[in-house]
Protein backbone atom coordinates (compact mmCIF):
# COMPACT_ATOMS: atom_id res chain seq x y z
CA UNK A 1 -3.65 5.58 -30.22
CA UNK A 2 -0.60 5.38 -28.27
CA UNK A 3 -2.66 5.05 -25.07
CA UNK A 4 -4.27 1.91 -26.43
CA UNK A 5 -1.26 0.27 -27.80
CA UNK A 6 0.56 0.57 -24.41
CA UNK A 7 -2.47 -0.70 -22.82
CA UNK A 8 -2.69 -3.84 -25.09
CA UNK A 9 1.25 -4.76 -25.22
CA UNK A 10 1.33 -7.09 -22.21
CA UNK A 11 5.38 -7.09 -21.82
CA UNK A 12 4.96 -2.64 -21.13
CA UNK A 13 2.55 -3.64 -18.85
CA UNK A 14 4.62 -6.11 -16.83
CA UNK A 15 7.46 -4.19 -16.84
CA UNK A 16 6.12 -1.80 -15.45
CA UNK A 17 8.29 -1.24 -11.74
CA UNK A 18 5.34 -1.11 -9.21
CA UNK A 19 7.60 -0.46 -5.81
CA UNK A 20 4.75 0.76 -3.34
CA UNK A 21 2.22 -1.69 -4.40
CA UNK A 22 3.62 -4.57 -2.13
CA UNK A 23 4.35 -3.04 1.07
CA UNK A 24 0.67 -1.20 0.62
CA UNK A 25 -0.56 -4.58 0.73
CA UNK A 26 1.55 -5.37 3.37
CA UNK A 27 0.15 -3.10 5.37
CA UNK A 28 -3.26 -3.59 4.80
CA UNK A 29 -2.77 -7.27 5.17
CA UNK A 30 -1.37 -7.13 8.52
CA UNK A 31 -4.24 -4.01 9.56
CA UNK A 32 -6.83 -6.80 8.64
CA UNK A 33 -5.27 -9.83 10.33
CA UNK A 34 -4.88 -7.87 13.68
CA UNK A 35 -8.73 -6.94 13.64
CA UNK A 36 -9.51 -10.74 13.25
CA UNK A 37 -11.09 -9.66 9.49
CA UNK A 38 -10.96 -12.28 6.70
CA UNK A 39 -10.25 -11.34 3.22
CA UNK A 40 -13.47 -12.29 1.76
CA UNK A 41 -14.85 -9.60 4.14
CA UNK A 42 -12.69 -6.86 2.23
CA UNK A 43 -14.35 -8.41 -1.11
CA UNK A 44 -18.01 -7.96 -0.38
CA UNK A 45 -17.74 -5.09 0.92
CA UNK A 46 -15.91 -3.69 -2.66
CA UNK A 47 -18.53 -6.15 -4.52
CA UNK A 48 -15.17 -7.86 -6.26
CA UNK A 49 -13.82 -11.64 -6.08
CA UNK A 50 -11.59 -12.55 -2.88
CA UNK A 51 -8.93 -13.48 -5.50
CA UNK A 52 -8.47 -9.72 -6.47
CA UNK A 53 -8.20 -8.52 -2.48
CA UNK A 54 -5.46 -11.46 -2.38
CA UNK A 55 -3.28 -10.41 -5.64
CA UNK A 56 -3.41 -6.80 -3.95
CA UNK A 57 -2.24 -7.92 -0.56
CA UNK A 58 0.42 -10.33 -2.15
CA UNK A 59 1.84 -7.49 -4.04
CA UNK A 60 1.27 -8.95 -7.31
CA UNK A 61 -1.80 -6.80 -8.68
CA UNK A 62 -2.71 -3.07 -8.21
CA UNK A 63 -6.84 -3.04 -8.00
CA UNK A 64 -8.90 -0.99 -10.34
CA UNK A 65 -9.75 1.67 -7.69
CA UNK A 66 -6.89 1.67 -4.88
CA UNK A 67 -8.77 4.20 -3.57
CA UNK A 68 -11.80 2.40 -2.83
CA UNK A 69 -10.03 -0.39 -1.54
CA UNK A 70 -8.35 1.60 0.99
CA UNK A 71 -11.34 2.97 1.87
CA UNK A 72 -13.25 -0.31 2.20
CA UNK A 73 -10.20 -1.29 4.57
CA UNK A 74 -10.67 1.57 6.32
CA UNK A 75 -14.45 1.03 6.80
CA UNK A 76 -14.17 -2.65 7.75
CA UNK A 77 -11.41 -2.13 10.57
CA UNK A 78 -13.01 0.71 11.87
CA UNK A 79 -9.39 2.74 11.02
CA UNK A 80 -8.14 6.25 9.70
CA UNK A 81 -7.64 5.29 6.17
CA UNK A 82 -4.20 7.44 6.42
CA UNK A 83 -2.74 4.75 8.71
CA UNK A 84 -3.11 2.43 5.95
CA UNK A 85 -1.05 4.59 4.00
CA UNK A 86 1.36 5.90 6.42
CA UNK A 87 2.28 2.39 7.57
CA UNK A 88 2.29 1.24 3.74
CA UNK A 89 5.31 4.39 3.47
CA UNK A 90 7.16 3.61 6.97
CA UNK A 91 7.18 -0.65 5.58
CA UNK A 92 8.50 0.90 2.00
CA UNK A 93 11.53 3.19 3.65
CA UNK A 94 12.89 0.44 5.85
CA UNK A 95 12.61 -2.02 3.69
CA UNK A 96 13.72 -0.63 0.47
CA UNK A 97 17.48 0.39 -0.22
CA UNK A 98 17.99 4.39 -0.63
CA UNK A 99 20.75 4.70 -3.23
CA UNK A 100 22.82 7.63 -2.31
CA UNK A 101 23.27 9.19 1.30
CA UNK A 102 21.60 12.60 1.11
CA UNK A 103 18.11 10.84 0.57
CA UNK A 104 18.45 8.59 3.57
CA UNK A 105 19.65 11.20 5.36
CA UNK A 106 16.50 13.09 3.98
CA UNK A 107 13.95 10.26 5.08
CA UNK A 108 15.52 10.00 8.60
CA UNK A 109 14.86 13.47 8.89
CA UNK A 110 11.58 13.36 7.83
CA UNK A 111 10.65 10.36 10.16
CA UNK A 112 12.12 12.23 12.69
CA UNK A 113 9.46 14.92 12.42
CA UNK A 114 6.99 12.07 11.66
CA UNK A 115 8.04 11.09 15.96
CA UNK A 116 6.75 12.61 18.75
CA UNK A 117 9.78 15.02 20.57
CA UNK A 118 11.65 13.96 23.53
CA UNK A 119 10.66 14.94 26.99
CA UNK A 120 7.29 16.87 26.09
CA UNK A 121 7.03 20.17 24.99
């Protein structure tokens, strides 16, 4: 019962914080416009309205199945449906404020190892 009033009280819903969803759209936003791919592409391929691929790429609405969207990106651009991801993350860490020093120093580490070394191995 508690599932269902959560689900039906709007304000919950809205204030919901949803930090990932607009740099995931972000990213597959930009994938799309550097493959020449137009939005209403992404929608027939999922079968939904071009409106919904918008709100997701705005940052405004999560889709039903982010999954399948992703994967529907992925199919379309002829991409690794990780890179979608991964660049969603790398947009999401420069872009967002870290609030205390050990986790940027964490995430700088982490990229690090996300890099390629220096001078070969």
């Amino acid at each position: 019962m508690s599932g269902r009033s959560a689900r039906t009280a709007g304000m919950e819903v809205e204030e919901t914080p949803r930090p990932f969803l607009p740099w995931l759209g972000r990213a597959c936003r930009q994938a799309r416009e550097q493959k020449g791919v137009v939005q209403v592409q992404i929608a027939a391929a999922l079968r939904v309205n071009q409106a919904t691929i918008a709100r997701f790429e705005d940052g405004t609405a999560w889709p039903r199945r982010p999954e399948e969207v992703l994967m529907a990106y992925a199919r379309e651009l002829s991409i690794d449906v990780r890179l979608l991801w991964l660049h969603a993350f790398v947009f999401w860490l420069e872009n967002e404020p870290v609030l205390d020093q050990e986790s940027q120093e964490q995430i700088e580490a982490a990229l690090g190892r996300l890099s390629p070394p220096e001078g070969g191995g």
